[in-house]
Protein backbone atom coordinates (compact mmCIF):
# COMPACT_ATOMS: atom_id res chain seq x y z
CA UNK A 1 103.76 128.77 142.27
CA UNK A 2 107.16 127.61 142.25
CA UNK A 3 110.40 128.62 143.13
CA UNK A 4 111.83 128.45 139.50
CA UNK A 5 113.20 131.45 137.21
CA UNK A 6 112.04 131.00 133.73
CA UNK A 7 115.16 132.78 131.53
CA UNK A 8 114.63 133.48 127.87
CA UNK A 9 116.66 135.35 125.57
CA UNK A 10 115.74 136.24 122.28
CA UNK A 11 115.60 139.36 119.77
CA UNK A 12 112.80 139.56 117.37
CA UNK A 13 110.89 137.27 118.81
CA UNK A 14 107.41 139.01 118.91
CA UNK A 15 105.49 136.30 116.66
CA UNK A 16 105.91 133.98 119.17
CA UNK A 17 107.10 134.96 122.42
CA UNK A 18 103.39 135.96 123.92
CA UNK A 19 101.84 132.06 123.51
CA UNK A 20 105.23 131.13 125.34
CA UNK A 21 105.04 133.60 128.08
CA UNK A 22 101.45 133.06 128.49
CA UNK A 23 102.11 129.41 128.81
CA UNK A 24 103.81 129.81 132.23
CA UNK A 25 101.35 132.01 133.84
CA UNK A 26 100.22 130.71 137.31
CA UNK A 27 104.00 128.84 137.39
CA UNK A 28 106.26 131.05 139.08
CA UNK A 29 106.62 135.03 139.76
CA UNK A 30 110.01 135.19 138.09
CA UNK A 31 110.26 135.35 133.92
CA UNK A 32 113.26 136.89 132.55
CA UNK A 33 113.31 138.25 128.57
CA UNK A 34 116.69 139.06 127.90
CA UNK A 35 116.34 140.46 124.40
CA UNK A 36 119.40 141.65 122.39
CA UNK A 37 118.44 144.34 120.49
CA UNK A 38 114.82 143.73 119.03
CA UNK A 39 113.25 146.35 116.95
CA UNK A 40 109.88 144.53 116.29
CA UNK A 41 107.40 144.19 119.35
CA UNK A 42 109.43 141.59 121.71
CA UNK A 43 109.84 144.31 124.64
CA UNK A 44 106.39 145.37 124.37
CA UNK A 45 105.31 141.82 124.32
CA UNK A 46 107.37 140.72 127.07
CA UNK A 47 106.00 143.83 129.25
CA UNK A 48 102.61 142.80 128.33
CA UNK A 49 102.95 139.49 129.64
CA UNK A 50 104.24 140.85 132.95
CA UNK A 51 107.97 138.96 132.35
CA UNK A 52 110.76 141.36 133.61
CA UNK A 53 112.58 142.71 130.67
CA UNK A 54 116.36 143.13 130.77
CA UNK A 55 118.64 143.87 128.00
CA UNK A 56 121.81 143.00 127.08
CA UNK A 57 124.80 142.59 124.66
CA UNK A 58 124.81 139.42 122.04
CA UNK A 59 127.84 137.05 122.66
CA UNK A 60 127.28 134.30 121.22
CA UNK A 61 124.31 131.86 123.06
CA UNK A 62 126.26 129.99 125.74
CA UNK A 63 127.78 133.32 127.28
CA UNK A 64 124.84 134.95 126.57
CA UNK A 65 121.93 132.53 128.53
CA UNK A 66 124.81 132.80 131.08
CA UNK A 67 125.04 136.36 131.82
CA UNK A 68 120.48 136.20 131.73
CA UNK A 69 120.56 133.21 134.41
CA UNK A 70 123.03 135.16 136.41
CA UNK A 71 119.78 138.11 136.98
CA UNK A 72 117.48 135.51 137.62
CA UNK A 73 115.69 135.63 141.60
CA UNK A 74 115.62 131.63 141.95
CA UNK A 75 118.60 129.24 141.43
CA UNK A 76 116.33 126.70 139.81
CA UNK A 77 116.26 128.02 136.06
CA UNK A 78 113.87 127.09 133.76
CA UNK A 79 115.95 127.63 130.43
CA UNK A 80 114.29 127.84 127.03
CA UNK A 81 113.62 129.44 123.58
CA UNK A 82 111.05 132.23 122.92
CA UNK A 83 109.16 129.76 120.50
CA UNK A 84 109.33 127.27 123.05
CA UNK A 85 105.66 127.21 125.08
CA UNK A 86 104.74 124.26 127.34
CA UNK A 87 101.64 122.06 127.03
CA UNK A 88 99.17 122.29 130.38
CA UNK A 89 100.70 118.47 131.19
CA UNK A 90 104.17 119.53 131.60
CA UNK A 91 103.22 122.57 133.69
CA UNK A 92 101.26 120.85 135.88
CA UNK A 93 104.46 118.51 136.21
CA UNK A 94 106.37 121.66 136.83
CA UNK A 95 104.22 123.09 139.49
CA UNK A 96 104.32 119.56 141.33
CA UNK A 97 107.70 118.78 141.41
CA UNK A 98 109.77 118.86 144.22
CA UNK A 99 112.83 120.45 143.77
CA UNK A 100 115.13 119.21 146.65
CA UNK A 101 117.49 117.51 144.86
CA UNK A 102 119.13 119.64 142.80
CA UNK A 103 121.63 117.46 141.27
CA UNK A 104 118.95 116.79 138.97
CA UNK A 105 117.85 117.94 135.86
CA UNK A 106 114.76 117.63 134.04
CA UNK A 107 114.05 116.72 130.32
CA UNK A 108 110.90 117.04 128.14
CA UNK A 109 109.43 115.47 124.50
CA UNK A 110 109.52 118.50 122.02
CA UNK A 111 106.54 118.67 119.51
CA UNK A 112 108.51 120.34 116.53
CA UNK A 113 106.24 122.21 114.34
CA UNK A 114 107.11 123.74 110.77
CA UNK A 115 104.08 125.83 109.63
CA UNK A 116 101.35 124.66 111.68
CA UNK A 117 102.27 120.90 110.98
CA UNK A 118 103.69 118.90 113.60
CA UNK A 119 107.02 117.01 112.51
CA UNK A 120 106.10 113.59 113.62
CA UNK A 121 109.09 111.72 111.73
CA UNK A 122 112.69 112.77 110.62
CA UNK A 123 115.31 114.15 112.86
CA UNK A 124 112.59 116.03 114.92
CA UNK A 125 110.12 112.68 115.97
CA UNK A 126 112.55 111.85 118.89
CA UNK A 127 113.31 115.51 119.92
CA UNK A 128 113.85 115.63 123.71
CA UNK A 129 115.81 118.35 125.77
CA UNK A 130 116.93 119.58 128.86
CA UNK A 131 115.38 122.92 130.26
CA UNK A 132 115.54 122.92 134.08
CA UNK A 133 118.53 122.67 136.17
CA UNK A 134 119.61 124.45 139.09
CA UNK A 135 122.31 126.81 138.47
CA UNK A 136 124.25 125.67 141.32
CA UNK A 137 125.38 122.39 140.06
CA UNK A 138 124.71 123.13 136.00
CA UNK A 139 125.63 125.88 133.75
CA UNK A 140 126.02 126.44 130.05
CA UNK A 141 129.39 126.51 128.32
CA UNK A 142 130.41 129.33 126.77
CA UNK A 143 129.86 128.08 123.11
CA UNK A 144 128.55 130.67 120.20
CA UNK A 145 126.39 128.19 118.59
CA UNK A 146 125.10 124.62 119.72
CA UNK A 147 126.01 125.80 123.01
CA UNK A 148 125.82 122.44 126.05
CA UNK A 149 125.40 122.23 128.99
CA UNK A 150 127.88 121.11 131.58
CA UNK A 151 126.82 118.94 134.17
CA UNK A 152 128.67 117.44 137.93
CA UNK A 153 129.71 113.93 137.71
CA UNK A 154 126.87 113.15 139.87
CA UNK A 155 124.29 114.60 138.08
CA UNK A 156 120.64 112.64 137.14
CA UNK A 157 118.30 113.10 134.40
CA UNK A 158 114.87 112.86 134.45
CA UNK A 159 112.16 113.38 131.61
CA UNK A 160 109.02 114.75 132.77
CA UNK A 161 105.53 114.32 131.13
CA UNK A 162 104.34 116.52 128.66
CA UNK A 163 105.30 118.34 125.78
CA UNK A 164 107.01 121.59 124.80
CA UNK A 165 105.48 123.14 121.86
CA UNK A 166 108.46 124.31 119.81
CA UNK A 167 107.21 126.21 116.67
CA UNK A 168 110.44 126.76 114.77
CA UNK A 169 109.56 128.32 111.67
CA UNK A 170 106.96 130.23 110.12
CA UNK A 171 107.66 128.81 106.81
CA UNK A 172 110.41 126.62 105.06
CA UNK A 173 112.07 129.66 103.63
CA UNK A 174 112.65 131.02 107.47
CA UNK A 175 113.47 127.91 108.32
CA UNK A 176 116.50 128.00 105.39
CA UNK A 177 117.46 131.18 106.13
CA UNK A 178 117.79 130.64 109.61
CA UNK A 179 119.78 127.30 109.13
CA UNK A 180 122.17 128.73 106.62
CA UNK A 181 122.87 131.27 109.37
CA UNK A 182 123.64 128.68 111.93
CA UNK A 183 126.15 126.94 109.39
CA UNK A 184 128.19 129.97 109.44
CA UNK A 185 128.61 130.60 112.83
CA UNK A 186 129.11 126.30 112.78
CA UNK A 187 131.79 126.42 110.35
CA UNK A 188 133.43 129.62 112.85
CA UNK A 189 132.87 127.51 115.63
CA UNK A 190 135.13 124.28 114.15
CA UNK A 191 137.61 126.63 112.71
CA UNK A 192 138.57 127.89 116.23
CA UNK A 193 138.30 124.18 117.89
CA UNK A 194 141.25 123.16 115.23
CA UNK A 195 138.58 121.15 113.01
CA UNK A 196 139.36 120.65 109.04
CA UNK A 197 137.09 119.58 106.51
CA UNK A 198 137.34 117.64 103.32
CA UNK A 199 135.40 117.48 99.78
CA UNK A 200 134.73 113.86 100.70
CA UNK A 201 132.79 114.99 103.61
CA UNK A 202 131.26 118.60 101.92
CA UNK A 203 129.71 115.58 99.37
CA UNK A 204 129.22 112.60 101.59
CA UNK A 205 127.80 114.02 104.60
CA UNK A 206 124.75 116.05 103.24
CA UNK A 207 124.06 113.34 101.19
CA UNK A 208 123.90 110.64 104.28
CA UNK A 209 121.89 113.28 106.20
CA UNK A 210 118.82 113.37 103.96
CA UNK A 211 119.01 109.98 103.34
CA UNK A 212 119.18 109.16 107.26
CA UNK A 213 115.99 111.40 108.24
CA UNK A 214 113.60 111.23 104.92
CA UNK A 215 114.39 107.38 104.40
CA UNK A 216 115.63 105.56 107.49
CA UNK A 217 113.73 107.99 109.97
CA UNK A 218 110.72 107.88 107.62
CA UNK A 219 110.94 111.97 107.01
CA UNK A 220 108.69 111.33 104.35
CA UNK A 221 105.91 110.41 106.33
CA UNK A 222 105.18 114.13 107.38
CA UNK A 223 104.12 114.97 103.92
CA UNK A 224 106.27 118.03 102.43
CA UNK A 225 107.10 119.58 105.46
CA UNK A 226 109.31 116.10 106.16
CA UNK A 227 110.54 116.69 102.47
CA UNK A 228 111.43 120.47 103.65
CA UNK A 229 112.95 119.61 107.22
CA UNK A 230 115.09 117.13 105.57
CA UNK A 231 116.51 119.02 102.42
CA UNK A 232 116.93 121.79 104.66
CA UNK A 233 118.95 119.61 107.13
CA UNK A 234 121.27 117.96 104.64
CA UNK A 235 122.01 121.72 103.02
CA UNK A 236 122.84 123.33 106.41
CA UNK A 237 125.23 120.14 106.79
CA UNK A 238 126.81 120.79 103.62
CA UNK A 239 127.10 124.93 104.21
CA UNK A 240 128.88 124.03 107.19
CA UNK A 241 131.66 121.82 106.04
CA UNK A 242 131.84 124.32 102.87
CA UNK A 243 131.95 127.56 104.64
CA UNK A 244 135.07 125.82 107.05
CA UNK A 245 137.02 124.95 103.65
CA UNK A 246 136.89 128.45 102.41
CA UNK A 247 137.59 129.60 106.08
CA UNK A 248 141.04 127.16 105.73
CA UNK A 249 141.73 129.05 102.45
């Protein structure tokens, strides 16, 4: 095992969470669930898969994955989603690494699913993120929504082998209603940073996003879930921008 804290928070998560969780068994004795008010089977699922369940207030994700690393037993934190399970490659990279540096943080390939169908093409076919860090040197800003991390001038990245297995949606329609959900809270987000908006960019920028990942990223390779990922794309792009106009009204 390793000396790494796995943190995930999540509400309503009970669909996925148990392939995720069962994806780190044998990696470390340390899994946090910090759910935020589920009333499916998330608890029940965490406790089942022997993760230590904690709950806690929702405010916003930056503040939120904050105040879950801050229970965690290691300082190396191994930050993800509950739809987020690792392949047997990258968990065999995690259990070999050594984790002396801790300036460092480590990024892995994402294998985006819709459905059951892995997005190959569009937005997703490049996905890559960073999920371990050590909380010493790296923490998450406080943002509600596309929340970053921030990182020490000296800080190194390094991608690991492997693949996390993100399975975003269910369906398309999920997938909608969970993006028109995030342009709301983006729209809030720009409103309080100062940001305006424009009709030639509610029109323009939707437009240039479908075109960018069905055509130029060859979207339509991945059959109708590419058609789906990248219609859904372009209209959370377009909510966003519209919902900060009528926020400026």
């Amino acid at each position: 095992m390793q000396k790494i804290s796995v943190v995930i928070i999540c509400k309503n998560e009970a669909a996925v969470l148990g392939a995720t969780l069962k994806s780190f068994s044998g990696l470390t004795d340390d899994i946090i669930v910090y759910d935020n008010g589920s009333t499916d089977d998330t608890k029940k699922m965490a406790e089942q898969y022997g993760a230590i369940l904690m709950e806690g207030m929702w405010e916003g994700f930056g503040k939120t994955k904050n105040n879950a690393i801050a229970s965690a037993k290691y300082d190396w934190i191994l930050c993800n989603d509950a739809d987020e399970a690792f392949d047997e490659v990258a968990k065999e990279e995690l259990l070999n690494l050594d984790l002396a540096d801790e300036t460092i943080v480590y990024e892995f390939r994402f294998k985006n699913f819709l459905g059951n169908k892995w997005i190959r093409f569009g937005e997703w076919g490049s996905d890559k993120h960073i999920r371990l860090f050590n909380r010493n040197k790296v923490r998450w800003n406080e943002a509600a929504v596309h929340e970053s991390l921030i990182f020490p001038n000296n800080y190194k990245k390094k991608l690991l082998k492997g693949f996390i297995l993100h399975k975003t949606s269910a369906t398309s329609f999920e997938f909608e209603t969970k993006m028109r959900k995030y342009a709301k809270l983006s729209a809030e987000k720009y409103l309080r940073q100062g940001e305006k908006t424009s009709w030639l960019k509610i029109v323009l920028s939707p437009t240039f996003s479908f075109i960018k990942n069905y055509f130029f990223k060859v979207g339509f390779l991945d059959g109708k879930e590419g058609y789906q990922c990248a219609r859904i794309n372009a209209l959370y792009t377009f909510l966003k921008y519209w919902e900060l106009k009528n926020l400026h009204r």
